[in-house]
N, C-alpha and C. Protein backbone atom coordinates (compact mmCIF):
# COMPACT_ATOMS: atom_id res chain seq x y z
N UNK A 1 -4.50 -89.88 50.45
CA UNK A 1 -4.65 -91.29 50.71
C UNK A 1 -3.29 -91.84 51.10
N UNK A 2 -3.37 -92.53 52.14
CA UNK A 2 -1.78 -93.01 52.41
C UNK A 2 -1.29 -94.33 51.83
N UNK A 3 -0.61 -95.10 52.16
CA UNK A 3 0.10 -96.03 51.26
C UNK A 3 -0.98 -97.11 51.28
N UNK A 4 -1.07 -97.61 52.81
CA UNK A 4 -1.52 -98.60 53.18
C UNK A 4 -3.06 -98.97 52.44
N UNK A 5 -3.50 -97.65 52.41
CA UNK A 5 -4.53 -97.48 51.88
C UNK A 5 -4.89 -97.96 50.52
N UNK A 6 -3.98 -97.27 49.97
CA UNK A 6 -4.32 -97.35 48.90
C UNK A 6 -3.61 -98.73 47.89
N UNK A 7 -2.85 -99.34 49.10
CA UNK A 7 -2.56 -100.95 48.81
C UNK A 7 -3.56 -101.75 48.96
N UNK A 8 -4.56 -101.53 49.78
CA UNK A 8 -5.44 -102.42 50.44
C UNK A 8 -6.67 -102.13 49.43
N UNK A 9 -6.82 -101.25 48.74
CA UNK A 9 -7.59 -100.56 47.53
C UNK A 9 -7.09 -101.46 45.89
N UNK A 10 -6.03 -100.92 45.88
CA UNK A 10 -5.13 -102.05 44.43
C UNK A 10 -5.34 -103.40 44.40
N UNK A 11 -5.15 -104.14 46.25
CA UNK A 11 -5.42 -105.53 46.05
C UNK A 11 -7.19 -105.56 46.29
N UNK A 12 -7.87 -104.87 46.41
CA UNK A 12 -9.47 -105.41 46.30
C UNK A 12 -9.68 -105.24 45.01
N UNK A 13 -9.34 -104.35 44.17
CA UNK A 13 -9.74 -103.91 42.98
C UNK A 13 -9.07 -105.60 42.05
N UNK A 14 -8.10 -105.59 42.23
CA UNK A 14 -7.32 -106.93 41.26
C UNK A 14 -8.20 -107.98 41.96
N UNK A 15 -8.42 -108.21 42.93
CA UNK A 15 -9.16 -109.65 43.36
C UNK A 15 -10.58 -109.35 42.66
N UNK A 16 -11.04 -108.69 42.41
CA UNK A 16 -12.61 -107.98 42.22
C UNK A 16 -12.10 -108.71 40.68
N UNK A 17 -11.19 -107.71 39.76
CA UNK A 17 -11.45 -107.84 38.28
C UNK A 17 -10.92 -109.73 38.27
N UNK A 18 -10.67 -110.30 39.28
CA UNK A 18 -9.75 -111.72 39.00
C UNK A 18 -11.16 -112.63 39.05
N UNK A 19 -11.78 -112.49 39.72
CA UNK A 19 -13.20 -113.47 40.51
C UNK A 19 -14.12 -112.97 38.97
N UNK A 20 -14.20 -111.94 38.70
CA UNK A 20 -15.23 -111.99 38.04
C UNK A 20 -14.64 -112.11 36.49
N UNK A 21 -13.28 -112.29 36.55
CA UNK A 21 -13.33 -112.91 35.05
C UNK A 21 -13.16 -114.19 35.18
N UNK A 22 -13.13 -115.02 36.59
CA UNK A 22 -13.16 -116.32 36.65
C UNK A 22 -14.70 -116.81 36.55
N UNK A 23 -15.59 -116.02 36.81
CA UNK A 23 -16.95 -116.43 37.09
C UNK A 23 -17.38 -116.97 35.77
N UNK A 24 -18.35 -118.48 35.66
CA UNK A 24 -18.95 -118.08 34.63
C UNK A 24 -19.61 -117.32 33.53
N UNK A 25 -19.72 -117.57 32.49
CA UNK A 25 -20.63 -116.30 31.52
C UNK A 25 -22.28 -116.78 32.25
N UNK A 26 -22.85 -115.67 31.93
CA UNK A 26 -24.34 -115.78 32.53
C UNK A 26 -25.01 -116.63 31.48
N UNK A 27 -25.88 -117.28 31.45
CA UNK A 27 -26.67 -117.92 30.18
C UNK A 27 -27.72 -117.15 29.95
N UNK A 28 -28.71 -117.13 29.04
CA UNK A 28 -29.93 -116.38 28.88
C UNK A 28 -30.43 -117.22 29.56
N UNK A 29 -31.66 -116.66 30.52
CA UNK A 29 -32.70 -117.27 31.24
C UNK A 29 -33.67 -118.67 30.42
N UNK A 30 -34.06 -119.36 30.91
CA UNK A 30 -35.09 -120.27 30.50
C UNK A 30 -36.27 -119.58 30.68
N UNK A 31 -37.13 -120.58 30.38
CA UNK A 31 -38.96 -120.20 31.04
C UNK A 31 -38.76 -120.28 32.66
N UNK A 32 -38.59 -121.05 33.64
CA UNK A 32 -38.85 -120.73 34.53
C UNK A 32 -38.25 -120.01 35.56
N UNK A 33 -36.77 -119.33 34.68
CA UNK A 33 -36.48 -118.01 35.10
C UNK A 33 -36.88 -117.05 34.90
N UNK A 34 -37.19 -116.69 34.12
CA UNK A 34 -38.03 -115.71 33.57
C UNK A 34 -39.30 -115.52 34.68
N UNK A 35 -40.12 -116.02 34.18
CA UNK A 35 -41.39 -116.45 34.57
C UNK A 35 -40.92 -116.04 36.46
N UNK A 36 -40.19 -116.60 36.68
CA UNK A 36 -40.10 -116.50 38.56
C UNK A 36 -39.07 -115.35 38.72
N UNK A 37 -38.85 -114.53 37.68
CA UNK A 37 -38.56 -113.16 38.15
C UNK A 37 -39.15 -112.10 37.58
N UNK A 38 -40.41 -112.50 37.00
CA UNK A 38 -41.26 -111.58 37.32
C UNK A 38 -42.41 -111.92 38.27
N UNK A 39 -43.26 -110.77 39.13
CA UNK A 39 -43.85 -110.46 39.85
C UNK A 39 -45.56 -111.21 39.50
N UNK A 40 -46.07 -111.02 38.40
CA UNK A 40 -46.89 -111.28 37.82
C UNK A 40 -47.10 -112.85 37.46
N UNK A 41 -46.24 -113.55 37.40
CA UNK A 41 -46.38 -115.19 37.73
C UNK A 41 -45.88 -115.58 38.46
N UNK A 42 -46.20 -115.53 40.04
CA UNK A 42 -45.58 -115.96 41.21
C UNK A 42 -46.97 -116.89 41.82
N UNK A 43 -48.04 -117.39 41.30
CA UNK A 43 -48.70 -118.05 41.14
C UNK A 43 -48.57 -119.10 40.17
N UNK A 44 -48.22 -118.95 39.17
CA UNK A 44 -47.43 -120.07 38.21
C UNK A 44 -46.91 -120.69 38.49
N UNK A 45 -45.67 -119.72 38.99
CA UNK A 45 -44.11 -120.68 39.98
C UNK A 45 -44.63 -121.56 40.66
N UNK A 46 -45.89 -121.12 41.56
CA UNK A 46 -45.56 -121.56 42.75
C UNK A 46 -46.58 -123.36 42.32
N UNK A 47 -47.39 -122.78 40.96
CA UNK A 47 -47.81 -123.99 40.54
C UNK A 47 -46.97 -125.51 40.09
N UNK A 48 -46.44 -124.41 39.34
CA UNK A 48 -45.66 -125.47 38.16
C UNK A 48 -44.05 -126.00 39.34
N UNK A 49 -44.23 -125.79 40.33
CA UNK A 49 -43.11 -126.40 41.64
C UNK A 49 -44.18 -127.09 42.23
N UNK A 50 -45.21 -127.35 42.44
CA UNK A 50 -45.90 -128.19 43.27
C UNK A 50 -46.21 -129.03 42.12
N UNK A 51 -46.25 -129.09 41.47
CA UNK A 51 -46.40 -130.03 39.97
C UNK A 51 -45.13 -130.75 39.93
N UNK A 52 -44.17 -130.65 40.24
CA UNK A 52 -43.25 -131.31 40.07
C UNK A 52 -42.51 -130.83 38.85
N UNK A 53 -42.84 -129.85 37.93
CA UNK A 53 -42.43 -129.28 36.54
C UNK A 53 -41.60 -128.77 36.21
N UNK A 54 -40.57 -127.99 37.34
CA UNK A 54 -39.42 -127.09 37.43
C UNK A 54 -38.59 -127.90 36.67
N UNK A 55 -38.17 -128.76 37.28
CA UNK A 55 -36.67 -129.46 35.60
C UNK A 55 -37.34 -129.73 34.70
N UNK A 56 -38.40 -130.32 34.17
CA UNK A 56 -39.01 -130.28 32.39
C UNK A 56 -38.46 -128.86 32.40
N UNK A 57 -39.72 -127.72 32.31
CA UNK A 57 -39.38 -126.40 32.42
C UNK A 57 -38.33 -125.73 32.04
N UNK A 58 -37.20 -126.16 32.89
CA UNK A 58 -35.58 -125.56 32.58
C UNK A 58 -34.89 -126.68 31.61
N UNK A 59 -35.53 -127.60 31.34
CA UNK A 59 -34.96 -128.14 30.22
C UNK A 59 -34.93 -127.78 28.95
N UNK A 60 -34.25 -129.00 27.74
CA UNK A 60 -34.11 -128.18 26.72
C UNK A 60 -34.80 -127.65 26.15
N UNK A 61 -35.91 -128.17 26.05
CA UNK A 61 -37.28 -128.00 25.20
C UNK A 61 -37.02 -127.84 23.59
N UNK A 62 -37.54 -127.27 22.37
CA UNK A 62 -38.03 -125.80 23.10
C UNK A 62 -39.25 -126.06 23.43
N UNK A 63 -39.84 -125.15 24.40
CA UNK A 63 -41.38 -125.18 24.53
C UNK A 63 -41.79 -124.11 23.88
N UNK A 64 -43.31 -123.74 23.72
CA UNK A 64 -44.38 -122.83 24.22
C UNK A 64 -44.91 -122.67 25.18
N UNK A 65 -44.72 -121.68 25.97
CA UNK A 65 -45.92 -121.57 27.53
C UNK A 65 -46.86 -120.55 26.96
N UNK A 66 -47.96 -120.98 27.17
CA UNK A 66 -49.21 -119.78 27.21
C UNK A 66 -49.21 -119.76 29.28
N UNK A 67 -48.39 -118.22 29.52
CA UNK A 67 -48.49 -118.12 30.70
C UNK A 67 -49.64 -117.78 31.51
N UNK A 68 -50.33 -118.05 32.00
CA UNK A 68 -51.58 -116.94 32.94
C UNK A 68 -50.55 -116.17 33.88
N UNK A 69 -51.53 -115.11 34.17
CA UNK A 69 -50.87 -114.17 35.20
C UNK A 69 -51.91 -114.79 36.50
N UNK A 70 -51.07 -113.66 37.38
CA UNK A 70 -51.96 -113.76 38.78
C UNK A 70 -53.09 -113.41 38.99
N UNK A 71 -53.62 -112.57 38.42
CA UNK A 71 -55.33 -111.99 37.91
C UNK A 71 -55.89 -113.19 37.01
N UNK A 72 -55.18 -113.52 36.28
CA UNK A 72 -56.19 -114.83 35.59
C UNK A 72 -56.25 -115.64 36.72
N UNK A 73 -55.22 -116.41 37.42
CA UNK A 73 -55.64 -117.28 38.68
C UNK A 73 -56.80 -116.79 39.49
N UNK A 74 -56.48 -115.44 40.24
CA UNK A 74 -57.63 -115.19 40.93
C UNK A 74 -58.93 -115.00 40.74
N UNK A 75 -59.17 -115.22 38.88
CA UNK A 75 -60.51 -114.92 38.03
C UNK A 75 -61.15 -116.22 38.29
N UNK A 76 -59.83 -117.59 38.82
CA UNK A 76 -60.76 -118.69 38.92
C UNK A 76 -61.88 -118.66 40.20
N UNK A 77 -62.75 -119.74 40.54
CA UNK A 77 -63.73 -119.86 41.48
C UNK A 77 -62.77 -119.55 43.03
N UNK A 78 -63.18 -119.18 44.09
CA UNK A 78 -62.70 -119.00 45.14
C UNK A 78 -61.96 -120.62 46.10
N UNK A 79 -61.09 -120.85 46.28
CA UNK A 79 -60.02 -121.83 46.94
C UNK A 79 -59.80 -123.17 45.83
N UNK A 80 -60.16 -122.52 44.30
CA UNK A 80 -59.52 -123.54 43.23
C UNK A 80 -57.73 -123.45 43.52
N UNK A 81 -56.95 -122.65 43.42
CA UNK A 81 -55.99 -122.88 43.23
C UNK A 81 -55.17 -123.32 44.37
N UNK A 82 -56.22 -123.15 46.07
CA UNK A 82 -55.34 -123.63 46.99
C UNK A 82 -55.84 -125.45 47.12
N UNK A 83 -56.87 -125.46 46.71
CA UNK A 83 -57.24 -127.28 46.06
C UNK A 83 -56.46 -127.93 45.27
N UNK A 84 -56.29 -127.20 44.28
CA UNK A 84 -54.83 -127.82 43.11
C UNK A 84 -53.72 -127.75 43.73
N UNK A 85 -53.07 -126.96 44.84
CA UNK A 85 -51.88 -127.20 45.45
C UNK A 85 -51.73 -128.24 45.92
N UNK A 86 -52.70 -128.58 46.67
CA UNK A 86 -52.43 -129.07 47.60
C UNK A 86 -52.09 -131.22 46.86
N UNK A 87 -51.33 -131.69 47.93
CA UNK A 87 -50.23 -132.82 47.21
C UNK A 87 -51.33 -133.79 46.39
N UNK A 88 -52.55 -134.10 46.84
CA UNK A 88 -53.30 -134.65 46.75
C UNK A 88 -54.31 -134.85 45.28
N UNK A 89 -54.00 -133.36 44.87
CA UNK A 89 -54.21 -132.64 43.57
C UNK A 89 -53.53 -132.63 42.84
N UNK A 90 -52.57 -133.03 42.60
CA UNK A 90 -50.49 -133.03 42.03
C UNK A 90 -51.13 -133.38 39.91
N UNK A 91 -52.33 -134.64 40.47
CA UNK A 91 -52.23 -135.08 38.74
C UNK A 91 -53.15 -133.90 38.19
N UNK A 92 -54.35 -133.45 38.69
CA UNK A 92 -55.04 -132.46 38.32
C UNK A 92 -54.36 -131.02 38.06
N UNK A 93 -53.25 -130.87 38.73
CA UNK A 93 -52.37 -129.61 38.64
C UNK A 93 -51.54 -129.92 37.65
N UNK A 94 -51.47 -130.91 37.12
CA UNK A 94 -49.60 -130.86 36.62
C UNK A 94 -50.73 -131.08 34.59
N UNK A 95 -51.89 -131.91 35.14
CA UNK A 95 -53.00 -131.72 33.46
C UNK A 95 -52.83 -130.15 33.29
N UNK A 96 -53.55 -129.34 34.15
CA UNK A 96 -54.08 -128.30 34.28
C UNK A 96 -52.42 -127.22 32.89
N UNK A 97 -51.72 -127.65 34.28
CA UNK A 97 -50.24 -127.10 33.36
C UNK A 97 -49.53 -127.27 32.20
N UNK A 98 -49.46 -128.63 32.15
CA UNK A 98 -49.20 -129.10 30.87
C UNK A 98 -50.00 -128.91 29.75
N UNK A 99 -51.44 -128.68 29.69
CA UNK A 99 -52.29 -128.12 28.98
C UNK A 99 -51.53 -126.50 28.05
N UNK A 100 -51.47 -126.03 28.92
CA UNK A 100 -50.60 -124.50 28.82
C UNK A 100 -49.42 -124.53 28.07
N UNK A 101 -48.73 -125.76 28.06
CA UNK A 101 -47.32 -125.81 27.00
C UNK A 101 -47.55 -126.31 25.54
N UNK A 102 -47.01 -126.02 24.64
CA UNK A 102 -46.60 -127.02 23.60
C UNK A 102 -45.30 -127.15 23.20
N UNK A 103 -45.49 -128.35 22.47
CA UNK A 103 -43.89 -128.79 22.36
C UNK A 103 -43.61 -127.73 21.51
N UNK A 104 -42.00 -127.11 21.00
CA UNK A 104 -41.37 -126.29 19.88
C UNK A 104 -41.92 -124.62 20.57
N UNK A 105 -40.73 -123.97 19.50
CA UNK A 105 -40.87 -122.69 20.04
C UNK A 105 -41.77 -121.94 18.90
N UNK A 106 -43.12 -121.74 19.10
CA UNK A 106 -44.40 -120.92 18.31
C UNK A 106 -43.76 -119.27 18.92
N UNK A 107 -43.76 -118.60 17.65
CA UNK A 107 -43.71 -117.21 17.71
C UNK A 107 -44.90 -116.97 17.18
N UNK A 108 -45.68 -115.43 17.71
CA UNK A 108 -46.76 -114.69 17.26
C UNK A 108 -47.16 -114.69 15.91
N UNK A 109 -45.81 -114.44 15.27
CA UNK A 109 -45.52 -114.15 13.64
C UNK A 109 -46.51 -115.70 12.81
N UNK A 110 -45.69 -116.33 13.64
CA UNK A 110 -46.30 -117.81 12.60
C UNK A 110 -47.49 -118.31 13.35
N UNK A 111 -48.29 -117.60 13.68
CA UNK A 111 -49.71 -117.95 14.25
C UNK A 111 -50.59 -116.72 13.74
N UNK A 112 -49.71 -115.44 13.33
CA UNK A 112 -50.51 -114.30 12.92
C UNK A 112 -51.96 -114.87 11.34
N UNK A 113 -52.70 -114.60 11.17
CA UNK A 113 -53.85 -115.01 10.11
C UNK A 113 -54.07 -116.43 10.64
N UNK A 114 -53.78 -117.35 11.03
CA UNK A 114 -54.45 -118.34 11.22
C UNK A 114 -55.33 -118.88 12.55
N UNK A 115 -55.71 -120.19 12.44
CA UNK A 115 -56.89 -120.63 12.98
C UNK A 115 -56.49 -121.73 12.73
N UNK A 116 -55.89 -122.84 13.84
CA UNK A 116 -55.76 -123.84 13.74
C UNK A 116 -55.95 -124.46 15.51
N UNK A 117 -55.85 -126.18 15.94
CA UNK A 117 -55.97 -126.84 16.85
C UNK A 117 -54.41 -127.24 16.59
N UNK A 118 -53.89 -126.83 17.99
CA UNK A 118 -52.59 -127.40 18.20
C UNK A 118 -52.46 -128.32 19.70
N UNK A 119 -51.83 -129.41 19.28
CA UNK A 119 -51.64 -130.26 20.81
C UNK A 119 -51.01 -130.05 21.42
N UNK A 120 -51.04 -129.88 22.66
CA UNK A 120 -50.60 -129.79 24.23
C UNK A 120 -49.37 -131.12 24.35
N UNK A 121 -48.73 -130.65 25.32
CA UNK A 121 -47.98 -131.74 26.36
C UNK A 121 -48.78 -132.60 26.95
N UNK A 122 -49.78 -131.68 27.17
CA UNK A 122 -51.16 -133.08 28.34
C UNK A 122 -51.73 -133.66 27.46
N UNK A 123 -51.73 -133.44 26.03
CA UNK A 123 -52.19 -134.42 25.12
C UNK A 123 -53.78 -133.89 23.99
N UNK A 124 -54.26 -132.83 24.57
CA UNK A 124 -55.36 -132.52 24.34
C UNK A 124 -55.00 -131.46 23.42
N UNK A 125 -55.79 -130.80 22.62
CA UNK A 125 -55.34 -129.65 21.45
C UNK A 125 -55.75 -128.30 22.31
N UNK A 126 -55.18 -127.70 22.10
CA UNK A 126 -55.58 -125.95 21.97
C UNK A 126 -56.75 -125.29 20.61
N UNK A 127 -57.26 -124.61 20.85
CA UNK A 127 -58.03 -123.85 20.06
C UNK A 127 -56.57 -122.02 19.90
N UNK A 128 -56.10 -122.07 18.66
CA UNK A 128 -55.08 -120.73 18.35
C UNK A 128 -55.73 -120.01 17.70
N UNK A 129 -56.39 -118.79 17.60
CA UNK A 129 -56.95 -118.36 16.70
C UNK A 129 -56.00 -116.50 16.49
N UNK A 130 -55.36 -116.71 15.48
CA UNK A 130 -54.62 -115.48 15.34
C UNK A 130 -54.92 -114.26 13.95
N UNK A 131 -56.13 -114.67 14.15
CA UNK A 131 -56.57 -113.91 13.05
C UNK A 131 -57.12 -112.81 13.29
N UNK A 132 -57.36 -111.76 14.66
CA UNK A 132 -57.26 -110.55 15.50
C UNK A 132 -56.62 -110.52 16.22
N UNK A 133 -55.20 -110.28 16.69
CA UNK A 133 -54.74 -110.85 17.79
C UNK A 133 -54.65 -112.27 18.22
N UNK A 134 -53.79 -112.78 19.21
CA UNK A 134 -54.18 -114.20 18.79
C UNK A 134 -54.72 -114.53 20.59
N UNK A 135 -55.96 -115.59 20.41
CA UNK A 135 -56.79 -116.31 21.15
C UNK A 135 -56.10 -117.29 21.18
N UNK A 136 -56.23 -118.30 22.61
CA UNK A 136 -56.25 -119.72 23.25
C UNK A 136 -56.82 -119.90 23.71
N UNK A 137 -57.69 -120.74 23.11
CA UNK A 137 -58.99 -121.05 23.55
C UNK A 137 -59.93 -119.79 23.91
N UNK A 138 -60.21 -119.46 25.32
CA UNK A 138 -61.01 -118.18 25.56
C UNK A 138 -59.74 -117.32 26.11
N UNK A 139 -58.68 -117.83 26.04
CA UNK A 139 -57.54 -116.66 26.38
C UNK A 139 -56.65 -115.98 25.70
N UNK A 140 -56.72 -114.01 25.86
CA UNK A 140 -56.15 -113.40 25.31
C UNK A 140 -54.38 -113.60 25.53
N UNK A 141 -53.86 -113.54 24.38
CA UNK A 141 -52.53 -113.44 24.26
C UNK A 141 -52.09 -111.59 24.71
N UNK A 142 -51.65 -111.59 25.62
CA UNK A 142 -51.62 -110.02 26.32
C UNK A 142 -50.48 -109.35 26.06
N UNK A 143 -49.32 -110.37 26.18
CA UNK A 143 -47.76 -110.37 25.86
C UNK A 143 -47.54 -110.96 24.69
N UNK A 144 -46.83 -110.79 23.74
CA UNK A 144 -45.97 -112.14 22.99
C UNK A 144 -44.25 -112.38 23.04
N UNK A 145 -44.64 -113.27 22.20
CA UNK A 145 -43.15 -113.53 22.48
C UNK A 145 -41.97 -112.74 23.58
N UNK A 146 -42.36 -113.39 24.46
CA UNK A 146 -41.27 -113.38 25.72
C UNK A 146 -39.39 -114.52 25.06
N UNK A 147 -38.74 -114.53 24.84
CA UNK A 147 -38.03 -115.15 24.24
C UNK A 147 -37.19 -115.83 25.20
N UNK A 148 -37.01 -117.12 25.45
CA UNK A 148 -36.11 -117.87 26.76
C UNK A 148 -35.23 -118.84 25.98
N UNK A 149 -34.17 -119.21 26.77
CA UNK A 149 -33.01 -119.85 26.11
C UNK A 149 -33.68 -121.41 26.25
N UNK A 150 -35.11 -121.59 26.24
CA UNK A 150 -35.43 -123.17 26.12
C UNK A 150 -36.44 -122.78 25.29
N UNK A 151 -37.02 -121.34 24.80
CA UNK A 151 -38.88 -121.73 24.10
C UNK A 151 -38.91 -120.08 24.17
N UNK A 152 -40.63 -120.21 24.32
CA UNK A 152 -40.83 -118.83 23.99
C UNK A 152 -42.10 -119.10 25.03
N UNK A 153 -42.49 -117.73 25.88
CA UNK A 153 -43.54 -117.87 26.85
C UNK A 153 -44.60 -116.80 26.06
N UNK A 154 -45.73 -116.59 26.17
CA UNK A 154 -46.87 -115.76 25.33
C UNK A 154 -48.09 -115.86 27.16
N UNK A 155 -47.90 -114.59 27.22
CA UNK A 155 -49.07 -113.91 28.61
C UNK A 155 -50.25 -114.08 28.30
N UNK A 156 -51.18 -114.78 29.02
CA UNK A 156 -51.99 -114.98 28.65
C UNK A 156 -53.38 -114.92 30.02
N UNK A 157 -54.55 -113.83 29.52
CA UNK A 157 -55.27 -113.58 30.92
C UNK A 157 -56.10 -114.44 31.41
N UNK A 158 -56.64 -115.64 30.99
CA UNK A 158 -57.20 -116.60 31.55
C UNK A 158 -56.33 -117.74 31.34
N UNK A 159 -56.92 -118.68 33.10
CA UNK A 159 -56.10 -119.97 32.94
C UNK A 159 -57.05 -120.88 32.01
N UNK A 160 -56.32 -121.71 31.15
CA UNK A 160 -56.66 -122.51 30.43
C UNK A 160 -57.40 -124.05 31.16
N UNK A 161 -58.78 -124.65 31.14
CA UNK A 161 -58.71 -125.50 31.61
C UNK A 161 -59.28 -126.67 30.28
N UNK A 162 -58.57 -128.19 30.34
CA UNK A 162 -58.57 -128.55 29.67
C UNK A 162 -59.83 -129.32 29.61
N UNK A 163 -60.84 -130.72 28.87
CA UNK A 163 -61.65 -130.84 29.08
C UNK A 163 -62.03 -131.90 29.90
């Protein structure tokens, strides 16, 4: 290796270790990082952004999300979810979603044996039933505790609709 070289090597390497100890520390993800880097709620995302929900979401919370996946969406009736997109649908989409949260961060653990009605963000209660696994309403809890630096998200295979 000749000089030049390996000068031009010393100064990338020192600028490299300089930038990245200037860079911020990373934070732990929220819910709607999470959630929009995985593959499996890219129907969510694309909900809970036409809802207007993305900053609640990344806020402090903590929340609960009972997430649906993309198979629960597509289990709904055929052009429900491109009807709820659309701007016109915004209050029916953003019920629909908010239904799916609760306020505070619920772990599996403290829902395990019980059977209780817990209220929503949209105002209406949930049916929790964790006394086999735990149920919402008619939806299986598939995942639990997903853990985010605002709440806790719990996978869930049907979308929840409220009444």
């Amino acid at each position: 290796m000749n000089r030049r070289t390996l000068l031009t090597t010393a100064a990338a390497v020192a600028t490299a270790g300089l930038v990245s100890a200037c860079a911020p520390m990373a934070s732990e993800p929220d819910i709607v990082d999470i959630a929009a880097s995985n593959d499996q709620f890219s129907t969510l995302v694309a909900a809970v952004s036409a809802a207007g929900l993305v900053d609640t979401l990344k806020g402090d919370g903590p929340f609960t999300v009972f997430a649906p996946t993309n198979a629960a969406f597509e289990a709904l009736p055929d052009g429900t979810v491109e009807t709820l997109l659309k701007p016109e649908n915004k209050d029916q989409l953003v019920s629909i979603l908010t239904y799916h949260v609760v306020p505070g961060a619920v772990t599996s653990d403290q829902l395990a044996g019980q059977e209780l009605r817990v209220d929503t963000v949209q105002g209406q209660a949930v049916h929790v039933d964790g006394t086999d696994g735990v149920m919402v309403d008619d939806a299986t809890v598939t995942q639990a505790d997903i853990m985010a630096s605002n709440g806790v998200i719990h996978v869930i295979d049907t979308v929840l609709l409220p009444d």
